[in-house]
PDB file of N, CA and C in Angstrom:
ATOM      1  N   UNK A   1       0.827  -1.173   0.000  1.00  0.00           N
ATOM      2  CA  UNK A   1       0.000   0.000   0.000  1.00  0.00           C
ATOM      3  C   UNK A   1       0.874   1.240   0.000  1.00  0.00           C
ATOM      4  N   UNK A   2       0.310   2.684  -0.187  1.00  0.00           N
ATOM      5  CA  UNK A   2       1.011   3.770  -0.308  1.00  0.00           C
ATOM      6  C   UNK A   2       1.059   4.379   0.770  1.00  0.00           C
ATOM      7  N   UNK A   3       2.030   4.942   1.522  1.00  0.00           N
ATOM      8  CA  UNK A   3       1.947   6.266   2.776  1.00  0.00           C
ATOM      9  C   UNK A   3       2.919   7.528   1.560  1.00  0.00           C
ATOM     10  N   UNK A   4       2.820   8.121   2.273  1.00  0.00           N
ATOM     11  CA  UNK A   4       1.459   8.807   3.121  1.00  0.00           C
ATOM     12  C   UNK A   4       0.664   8.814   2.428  1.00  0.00           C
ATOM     13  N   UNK A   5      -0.729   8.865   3.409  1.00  0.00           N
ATOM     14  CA  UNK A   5      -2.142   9.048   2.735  1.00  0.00           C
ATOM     15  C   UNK A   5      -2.259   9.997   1.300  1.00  0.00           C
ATOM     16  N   UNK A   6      -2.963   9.275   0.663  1.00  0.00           N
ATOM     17  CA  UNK A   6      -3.873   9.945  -0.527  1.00  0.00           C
ATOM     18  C   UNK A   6      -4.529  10.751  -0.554  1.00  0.00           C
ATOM     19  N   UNK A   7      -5.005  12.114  -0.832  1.00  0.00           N
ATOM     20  CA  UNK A   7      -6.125  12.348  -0.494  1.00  0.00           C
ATOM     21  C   UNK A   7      -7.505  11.606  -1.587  1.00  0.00           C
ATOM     22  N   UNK A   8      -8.609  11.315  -0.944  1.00  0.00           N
ATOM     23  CA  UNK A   8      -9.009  10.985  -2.198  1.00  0.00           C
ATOM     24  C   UNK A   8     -10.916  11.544  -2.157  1.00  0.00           C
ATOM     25  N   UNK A   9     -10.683  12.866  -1.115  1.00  0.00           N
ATOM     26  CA  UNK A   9     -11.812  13.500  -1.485  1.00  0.00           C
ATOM     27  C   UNK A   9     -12.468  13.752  -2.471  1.00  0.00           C
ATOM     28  N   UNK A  10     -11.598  14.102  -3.658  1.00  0.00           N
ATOM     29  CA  UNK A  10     -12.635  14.399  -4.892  1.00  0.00           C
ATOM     30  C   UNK A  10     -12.682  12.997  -5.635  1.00  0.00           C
ATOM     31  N   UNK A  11     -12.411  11.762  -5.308  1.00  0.00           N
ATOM     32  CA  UNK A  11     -12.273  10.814  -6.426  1.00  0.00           C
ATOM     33  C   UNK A  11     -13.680   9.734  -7.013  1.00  0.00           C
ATOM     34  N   UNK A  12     -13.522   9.899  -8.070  1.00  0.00           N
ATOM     35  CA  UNK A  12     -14.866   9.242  -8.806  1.00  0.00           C
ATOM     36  C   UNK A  12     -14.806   8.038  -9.024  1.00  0.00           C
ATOM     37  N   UNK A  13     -15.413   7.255  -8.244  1.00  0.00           N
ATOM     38  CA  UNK A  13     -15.409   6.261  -7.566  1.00  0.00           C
ATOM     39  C   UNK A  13     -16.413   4.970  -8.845  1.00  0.00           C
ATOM     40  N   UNK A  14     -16.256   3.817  -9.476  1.00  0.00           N
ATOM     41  CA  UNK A  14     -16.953   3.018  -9.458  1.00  0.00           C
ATOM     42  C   UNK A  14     -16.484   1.464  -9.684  1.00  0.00           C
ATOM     43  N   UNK A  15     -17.744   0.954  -9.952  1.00  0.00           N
ATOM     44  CA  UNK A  15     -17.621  -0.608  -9.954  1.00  0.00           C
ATOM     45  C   UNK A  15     -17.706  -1.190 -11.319  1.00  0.00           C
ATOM     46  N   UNK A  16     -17.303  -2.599 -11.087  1.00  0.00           N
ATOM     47  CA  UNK A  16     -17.362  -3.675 -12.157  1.00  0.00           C
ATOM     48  C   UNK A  16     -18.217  -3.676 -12.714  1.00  0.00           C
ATOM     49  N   UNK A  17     -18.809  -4.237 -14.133  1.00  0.00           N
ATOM     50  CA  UNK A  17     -19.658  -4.306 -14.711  1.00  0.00           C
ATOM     51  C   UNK A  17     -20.207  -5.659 -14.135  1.00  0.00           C
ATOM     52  N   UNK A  18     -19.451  -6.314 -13.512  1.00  0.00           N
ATOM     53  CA  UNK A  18     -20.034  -7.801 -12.907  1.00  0.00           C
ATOM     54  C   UNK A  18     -20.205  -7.869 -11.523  1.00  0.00           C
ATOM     55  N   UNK A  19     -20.703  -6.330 -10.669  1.00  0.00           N
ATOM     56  CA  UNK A  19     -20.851  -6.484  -9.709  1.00  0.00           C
ATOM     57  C   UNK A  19     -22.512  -6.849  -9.163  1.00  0.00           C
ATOM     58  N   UNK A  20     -23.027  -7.375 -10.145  1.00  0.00           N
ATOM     59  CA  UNK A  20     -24.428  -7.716  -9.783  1.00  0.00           C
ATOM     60  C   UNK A  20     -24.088  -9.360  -9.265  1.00  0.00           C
ATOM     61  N   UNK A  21     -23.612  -8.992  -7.781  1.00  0.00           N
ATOM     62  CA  UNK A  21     -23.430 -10.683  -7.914  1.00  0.00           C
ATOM     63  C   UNK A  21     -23.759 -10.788  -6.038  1.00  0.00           C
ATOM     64  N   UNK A  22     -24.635 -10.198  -5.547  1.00  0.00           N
ATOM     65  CA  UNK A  22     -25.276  -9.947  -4.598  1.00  0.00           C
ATOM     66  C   UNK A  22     -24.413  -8.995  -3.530  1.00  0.00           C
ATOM     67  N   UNK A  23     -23.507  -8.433  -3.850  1.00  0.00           N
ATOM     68  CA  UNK A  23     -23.324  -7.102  -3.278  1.00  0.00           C
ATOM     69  C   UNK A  23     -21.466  -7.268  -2.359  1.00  0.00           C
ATOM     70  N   UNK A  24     -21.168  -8.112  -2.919  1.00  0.00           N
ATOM     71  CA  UNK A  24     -19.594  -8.547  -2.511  1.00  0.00           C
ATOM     72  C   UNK A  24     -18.427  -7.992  -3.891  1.00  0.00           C
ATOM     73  N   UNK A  25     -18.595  -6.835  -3.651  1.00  0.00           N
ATOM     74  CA  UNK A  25     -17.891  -5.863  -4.455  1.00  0.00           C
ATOM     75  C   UNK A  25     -17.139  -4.672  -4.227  1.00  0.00           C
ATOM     76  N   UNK A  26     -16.077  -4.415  -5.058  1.00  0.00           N
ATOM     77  CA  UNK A  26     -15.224  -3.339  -4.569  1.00  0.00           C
ATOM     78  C   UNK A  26     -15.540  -2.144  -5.659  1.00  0.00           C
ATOM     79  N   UNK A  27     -14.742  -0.706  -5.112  1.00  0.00           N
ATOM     80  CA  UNK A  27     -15.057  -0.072  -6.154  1.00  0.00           C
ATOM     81  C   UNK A  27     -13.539   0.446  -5.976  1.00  0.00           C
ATOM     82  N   UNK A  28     -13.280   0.753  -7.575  1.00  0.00           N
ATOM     83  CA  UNK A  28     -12.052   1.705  -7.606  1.00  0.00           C
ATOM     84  C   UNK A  28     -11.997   3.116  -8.315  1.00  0.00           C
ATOM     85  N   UNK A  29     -11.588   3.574  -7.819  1.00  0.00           N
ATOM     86  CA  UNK A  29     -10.923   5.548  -8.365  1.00  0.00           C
ATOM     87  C   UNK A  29     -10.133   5.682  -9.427  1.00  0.00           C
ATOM     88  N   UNK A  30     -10.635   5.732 -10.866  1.00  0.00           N
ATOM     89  CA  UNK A  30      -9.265   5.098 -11.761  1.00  0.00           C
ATOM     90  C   UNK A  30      -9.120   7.022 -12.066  1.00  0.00           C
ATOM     91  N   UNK A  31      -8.657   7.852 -11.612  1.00  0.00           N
ATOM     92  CA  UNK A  31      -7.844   9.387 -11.595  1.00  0.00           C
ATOM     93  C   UNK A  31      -6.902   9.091 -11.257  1.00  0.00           C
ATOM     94  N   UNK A  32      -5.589   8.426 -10.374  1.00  0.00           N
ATOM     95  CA  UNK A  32      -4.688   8.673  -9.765  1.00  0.00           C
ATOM     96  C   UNK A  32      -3.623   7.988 -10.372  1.00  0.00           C
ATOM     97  N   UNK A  33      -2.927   8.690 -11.120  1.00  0.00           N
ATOM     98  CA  UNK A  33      -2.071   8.554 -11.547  1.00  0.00           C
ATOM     99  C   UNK A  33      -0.790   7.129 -10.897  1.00  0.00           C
ATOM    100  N   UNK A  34      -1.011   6.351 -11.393  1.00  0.00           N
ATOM    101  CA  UNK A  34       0.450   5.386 -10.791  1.00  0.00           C
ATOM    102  C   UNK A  34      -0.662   4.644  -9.799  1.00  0.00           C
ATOM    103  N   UNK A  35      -1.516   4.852  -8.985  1.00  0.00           N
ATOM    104  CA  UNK A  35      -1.980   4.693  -8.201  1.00  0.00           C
ATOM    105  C   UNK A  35      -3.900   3.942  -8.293  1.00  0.00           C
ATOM    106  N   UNK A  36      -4.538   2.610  -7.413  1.00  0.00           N
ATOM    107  CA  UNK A  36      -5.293   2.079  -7.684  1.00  0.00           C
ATOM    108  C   UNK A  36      -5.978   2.317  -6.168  1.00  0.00           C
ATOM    109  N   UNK A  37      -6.787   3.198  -5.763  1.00  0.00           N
ATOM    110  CA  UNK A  37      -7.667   3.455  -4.801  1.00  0.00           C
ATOM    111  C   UNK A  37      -8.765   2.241  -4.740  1.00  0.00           C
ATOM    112  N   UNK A  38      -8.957   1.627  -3.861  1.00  0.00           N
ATOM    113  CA  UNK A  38     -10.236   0.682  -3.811  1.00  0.00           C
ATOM    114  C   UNK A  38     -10.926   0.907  -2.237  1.00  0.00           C
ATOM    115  N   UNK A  39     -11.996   0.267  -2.495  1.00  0.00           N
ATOM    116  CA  UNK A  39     -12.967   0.407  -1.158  1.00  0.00           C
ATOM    117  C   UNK A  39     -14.142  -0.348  -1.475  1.00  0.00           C
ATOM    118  N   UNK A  40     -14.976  -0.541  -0.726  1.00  0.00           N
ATOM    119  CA  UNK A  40     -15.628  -1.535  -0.099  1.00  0.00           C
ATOM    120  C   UNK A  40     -17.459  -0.986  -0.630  1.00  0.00           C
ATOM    121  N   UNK A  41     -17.714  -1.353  -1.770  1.00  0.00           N
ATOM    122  CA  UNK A  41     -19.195  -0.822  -2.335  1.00  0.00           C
ATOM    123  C   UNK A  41     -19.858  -0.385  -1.291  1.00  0.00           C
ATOM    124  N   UNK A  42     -20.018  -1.600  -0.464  1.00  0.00           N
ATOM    125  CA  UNK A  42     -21.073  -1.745   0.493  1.00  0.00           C
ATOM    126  C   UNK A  42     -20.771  -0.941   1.947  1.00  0.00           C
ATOM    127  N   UNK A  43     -19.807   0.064   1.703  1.00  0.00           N
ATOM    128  CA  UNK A  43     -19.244   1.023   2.918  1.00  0.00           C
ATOM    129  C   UNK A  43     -18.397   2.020   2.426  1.00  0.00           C
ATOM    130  N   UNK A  44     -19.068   2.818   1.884  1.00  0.00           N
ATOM    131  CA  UNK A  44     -18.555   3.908   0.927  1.00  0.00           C
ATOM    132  C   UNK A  44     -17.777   4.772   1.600  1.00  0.00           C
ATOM    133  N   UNK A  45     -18.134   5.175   2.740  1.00  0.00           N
ATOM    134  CA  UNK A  45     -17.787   6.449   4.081  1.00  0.00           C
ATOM    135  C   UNK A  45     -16.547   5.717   4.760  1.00  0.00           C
ATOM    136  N   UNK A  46     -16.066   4.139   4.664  1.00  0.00           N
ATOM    137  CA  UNK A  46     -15.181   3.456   4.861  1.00  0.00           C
ATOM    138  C   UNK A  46     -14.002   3.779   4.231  1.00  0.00           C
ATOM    139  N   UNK A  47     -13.099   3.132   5.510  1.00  0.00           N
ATOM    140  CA  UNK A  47     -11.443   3.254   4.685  1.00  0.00           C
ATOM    141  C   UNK A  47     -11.702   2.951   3.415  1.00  0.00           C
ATOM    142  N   UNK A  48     -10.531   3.626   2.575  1.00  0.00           N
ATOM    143  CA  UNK A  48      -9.933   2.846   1.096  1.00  0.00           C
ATOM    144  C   UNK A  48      -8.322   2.250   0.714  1.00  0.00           C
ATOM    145  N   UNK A  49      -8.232   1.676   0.667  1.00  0.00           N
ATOM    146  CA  UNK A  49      -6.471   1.213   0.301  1.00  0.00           C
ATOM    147  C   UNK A  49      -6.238   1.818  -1.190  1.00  0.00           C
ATOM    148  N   UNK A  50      -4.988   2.307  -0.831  1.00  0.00           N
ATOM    149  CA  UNK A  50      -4.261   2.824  -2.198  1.00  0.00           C
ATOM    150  C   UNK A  50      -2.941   1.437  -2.564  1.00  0.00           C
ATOM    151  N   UNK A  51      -3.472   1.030  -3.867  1.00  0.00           N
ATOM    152  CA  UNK A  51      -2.121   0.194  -4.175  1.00  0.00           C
ATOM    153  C   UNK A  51      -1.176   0.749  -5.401  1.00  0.00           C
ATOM    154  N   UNK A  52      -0.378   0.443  -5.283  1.00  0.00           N
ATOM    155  CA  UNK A  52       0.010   0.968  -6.874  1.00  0.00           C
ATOM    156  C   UNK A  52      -0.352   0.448  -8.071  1.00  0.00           C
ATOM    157  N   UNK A  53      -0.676   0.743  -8.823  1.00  0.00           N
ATOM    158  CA  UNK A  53      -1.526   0.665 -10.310  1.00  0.00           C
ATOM    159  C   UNK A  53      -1.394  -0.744 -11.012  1.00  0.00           C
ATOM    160  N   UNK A  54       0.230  -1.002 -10.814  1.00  0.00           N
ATOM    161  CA  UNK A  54       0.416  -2.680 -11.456  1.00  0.00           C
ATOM    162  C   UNK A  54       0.633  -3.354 -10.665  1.00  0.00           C
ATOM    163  N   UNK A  55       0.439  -3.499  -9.166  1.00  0.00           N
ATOM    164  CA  UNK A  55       0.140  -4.505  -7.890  1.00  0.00           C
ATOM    165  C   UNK A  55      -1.362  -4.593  -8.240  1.00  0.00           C
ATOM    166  N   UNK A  56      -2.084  -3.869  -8.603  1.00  0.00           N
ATOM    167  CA  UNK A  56      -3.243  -4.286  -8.265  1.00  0.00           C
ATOM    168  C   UNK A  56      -3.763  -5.005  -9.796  1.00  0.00           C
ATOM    169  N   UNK A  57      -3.323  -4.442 -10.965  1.00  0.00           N
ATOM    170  CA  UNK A  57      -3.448  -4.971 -12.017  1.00  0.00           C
ATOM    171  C   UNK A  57      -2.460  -6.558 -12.278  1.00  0.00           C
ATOM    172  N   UNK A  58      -1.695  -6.827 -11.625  1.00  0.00           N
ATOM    173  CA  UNK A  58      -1.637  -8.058 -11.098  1.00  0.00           C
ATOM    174  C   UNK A  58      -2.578  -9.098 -10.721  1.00  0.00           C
ATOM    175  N   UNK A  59      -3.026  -8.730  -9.460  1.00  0.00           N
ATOM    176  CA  UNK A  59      -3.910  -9.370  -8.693  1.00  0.00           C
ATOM    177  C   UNK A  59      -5.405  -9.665  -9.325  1.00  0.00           C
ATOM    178  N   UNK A  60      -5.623  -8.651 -10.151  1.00  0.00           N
ATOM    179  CA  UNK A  60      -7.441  -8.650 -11.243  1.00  0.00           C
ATOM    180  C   UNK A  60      -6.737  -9.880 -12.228  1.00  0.00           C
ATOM    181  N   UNK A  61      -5.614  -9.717 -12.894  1.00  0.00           N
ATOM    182  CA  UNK A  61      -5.213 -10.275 -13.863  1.00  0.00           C
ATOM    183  C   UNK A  61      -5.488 -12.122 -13.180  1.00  0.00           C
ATOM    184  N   UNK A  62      -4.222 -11.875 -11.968  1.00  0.00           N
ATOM    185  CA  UNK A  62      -4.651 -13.162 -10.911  1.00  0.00           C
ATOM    186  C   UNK A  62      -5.965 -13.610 -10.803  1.00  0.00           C
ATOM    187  N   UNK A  63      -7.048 -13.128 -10.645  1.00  0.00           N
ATOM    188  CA  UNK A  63      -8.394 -13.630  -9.958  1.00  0.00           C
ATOM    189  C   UNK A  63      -8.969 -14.288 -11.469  1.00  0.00           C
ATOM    190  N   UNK A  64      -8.690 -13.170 -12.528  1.00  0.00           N
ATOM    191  CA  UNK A  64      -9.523 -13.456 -14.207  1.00  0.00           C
ATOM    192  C   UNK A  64      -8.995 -14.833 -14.490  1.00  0.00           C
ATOM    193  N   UNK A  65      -7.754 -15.115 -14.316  1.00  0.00           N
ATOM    194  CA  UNK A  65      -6.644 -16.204 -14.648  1.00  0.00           C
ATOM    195  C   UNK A  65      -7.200 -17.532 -13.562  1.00  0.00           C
ATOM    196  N   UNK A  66      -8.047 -17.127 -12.728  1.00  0.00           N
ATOM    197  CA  UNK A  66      -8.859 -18.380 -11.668  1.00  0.00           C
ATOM    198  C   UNK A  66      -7.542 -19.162 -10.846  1.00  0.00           C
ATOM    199  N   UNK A  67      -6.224 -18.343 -10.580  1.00  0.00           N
ATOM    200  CA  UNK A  67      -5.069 -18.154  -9.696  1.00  0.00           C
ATOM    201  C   UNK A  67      -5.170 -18.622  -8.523  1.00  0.00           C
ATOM    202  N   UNK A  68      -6.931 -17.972  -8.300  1.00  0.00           N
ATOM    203  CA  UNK A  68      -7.487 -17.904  -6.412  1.00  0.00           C
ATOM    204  C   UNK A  68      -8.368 -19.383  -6.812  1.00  0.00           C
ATOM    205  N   UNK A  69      -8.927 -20.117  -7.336  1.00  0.00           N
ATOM    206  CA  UNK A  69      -9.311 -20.801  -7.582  1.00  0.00           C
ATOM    207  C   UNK A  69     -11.044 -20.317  -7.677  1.00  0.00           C
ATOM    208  N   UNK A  70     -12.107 -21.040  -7.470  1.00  0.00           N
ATOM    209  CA  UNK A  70     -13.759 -20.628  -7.364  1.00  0.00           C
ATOM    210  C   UNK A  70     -13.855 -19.468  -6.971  1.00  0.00           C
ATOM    211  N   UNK A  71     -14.181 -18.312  -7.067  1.00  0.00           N
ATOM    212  CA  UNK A  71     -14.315 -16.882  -5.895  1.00  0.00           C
ATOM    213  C   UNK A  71     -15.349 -16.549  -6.507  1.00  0.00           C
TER     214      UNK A  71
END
């Protein structure tokens, strides 16, 4: 993750096109340069983790690739 904090007051926030899958979904901030803001659909006013842009494009790549196995 990134320190120091992000700010990420103004950031425009959304979700997957496959998040109709009863509400176990993240959303991400794609503005930040280098940087992959995510948070928790279902707790918007909640923390968000900042990762860097190709850690996290890793990990999507990981899950699409069925890496994690059933999810």
């Amino acid at each position: 993750m990134i320190r120091p904090p992000v700010d990420l007051s103004g950031a425009a926030w959304f979700k997957s096109s496959y998040s109709n899958n009863g509400g176990t979904c993240v959303e991400v901030a794609p503005d930040f340069a280098g940087l992959a803001p995510v948070r928790d659909s279902k707790d918007p006013q909640g923390p968000a983790l900042v990762f860097r842009a190709e850690a996290w494009a890793s990990f999507v790549a990981a899950v699409r690739s069925g890496e994690f196995g059933d999810v």
